[in-house]
C-alpha atoms as a PDB file:
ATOM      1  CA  UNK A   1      -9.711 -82.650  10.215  1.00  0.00           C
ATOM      2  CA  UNK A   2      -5.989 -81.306   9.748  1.00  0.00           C
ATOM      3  CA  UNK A   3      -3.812 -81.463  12.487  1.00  0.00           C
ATOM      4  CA  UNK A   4      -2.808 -78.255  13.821  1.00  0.00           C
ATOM      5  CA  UNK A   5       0.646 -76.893  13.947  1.00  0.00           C
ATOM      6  CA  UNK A   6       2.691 -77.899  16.866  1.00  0.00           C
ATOM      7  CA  UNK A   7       6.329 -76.853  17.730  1.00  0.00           C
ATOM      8  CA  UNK A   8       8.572 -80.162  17.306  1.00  0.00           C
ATOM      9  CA  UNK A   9      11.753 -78.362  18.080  1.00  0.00           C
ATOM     10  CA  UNK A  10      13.640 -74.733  19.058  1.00  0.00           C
ATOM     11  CA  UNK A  11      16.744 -73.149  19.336  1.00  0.00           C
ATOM     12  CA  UNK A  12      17.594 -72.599  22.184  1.00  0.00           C
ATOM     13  CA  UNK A  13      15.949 -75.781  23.629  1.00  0.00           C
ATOM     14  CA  UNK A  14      13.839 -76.419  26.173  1.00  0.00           C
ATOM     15  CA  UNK A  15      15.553 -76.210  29.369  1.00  0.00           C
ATOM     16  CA  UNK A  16      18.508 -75.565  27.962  1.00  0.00           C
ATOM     17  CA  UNK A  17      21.614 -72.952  28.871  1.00  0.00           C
ATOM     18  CA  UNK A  18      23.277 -71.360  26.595  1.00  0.00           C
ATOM     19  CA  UNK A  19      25.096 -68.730  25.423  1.00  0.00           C
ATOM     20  CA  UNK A  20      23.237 -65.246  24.532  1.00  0.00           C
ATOM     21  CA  UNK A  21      21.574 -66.816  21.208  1.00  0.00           C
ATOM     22  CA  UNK A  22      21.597 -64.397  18.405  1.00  0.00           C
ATOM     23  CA  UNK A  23      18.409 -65.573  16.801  1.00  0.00           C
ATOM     24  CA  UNK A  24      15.292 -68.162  18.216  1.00  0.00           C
ATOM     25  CA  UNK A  25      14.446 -70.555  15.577  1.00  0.00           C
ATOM     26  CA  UNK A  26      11.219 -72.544  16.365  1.00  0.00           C
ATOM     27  CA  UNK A  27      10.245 -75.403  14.023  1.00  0.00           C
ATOM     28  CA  UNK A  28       6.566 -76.541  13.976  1.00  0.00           C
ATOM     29  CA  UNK A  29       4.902 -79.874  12.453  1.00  0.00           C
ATOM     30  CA  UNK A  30       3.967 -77.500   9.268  1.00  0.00           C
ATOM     31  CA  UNK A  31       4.672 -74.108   7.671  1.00  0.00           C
ATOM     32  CA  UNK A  32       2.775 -71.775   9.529  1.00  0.00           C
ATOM     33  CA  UNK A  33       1.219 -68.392   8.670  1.00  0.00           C
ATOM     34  CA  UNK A  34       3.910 -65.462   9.053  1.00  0.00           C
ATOM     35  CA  UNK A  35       1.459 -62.887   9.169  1.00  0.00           C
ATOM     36  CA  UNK A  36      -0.616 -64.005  12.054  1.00  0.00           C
ATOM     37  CA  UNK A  37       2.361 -65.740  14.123  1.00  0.00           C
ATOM     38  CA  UNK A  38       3.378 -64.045  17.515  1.00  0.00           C
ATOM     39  CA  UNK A  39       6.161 -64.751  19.513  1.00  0.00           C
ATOM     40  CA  UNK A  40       7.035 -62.833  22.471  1.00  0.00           C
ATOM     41  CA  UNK A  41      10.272 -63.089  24.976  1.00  0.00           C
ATOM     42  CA  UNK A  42       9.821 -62.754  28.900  1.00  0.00           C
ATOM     43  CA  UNK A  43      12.406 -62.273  31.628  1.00  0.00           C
ATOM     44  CA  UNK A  44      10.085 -63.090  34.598  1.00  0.00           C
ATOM     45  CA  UNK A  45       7.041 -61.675  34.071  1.00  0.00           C
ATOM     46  CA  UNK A  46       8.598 -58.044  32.068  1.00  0.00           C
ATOM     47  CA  UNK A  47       8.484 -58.589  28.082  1.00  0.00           C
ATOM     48  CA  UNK A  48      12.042 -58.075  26.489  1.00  0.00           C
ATOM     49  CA  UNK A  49      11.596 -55.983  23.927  1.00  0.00           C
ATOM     50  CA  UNK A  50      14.285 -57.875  22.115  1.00  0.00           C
ATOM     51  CA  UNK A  51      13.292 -60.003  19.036  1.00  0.00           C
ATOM     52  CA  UNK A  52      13.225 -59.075  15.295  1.00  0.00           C
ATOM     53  CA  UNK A  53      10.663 -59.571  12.587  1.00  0.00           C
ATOM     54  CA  UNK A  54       9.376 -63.331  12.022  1.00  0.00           C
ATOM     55  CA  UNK A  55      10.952 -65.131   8.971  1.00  0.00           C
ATOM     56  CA  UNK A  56      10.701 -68.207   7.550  1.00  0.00           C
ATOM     57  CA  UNK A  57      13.768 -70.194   6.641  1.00  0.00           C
ATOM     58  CA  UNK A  58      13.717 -70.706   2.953  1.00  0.00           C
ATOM     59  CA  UNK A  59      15.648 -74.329   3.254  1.00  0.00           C
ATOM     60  CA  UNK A  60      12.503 -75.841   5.604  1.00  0.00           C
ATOM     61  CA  UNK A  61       9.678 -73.170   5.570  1.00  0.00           C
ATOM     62  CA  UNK A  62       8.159 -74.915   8.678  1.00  0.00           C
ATOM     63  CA  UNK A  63      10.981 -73.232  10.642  1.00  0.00           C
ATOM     64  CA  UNK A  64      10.513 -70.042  11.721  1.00  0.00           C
ATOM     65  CA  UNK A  65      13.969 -67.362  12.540  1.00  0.00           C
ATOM     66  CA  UNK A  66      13.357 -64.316  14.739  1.00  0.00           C
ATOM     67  CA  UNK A  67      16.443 -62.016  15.168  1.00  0.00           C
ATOM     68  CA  UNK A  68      17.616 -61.464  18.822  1.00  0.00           C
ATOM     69  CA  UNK A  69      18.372 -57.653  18.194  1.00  0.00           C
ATOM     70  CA  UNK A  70      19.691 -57.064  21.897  1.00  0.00           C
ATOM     71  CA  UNK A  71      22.241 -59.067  23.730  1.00  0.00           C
ATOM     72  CA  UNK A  72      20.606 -61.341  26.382  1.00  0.00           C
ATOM     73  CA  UNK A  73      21.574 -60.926  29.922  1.00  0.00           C
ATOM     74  CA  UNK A  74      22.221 -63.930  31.985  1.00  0.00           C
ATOM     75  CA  UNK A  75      18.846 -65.462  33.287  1.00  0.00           C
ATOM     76  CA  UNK A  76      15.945 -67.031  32.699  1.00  0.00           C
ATOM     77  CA  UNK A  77      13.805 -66.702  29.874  1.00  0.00           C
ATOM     78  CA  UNK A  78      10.237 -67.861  28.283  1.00  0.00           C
ATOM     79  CA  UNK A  79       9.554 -68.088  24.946  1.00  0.00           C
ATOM     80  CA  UNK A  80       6.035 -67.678  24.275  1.00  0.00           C
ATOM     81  CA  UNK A  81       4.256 -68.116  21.026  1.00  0.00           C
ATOM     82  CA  UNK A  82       0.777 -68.045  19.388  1.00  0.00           C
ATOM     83  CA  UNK A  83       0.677 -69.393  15.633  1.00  0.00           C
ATOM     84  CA  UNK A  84      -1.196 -71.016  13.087  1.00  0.00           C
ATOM     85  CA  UNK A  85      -0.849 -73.441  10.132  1.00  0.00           C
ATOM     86  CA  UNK A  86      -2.881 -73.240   6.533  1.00  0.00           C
ATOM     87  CA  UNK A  87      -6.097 -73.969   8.301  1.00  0.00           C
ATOM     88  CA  UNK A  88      -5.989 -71.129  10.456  1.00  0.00           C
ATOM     89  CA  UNK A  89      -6.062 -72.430  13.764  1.00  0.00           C
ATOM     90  CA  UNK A  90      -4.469 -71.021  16.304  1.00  0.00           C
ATOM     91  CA  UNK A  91      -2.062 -73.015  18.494  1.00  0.00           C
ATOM     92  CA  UNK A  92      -0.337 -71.328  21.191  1.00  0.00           C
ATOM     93  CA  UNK A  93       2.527 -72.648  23.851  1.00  0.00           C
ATOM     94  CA  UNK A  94       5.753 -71.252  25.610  1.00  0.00           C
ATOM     95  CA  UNK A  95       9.040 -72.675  26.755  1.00  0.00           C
ATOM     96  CA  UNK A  96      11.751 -71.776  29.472  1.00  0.00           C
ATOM     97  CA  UNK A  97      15.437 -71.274  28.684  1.00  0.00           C
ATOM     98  CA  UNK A  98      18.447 -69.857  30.163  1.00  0.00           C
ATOM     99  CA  UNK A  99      21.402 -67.633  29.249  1.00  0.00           C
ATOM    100  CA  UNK A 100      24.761 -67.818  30.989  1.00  0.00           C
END
């Protein structure tokens, strides 16, 4: 059985605080499939309709780069995300960071 994919890192980080990031970059343990990968930004509960197109980064293809197109307030915010690697299963997860 292959292991599934599983986010090892981000950008932001996990309970991190930052300055309004310009892009997300999530890296997983393998390149995952662009076409069926979903990743969604929440302010509390209300979706930010905020985030680009999903792209791979062509220097480690198991990183993924979605565009912040709108300039984050300061807050709270949850990263949520549904992908899956070359077997096709789906692995799903979220993450909390903050703007100041």
């Amino acid at each position: 059985m292959m292991p599934h994919a599983k986010l090892k890192s981000s950008l932001p980080g996990a309970g991190s605080t930052v300055a309004a990031p310009k892009e997300l970059r999530l890296t997983f343990s393998e390149k995952i499939e662009l076409k069926i990968a979903k990743v969604t930004l929440l302010r509390g509960t209300e979706e930010v309709a905020a985030l680009g197109d999903i792209a791979a980064d062509a220097q480690a293809p198991e990183t993924v780069i979605i565009p912040v197109t709108k300039s984050l307030a300061a807050g709270s915010y949850t990263v949520k995300y549904r992908v899956a690697g070359p077997d096709g299963h789906p692995m799903g997860g979220s993450y909390v960071f903050s703007v100041k």
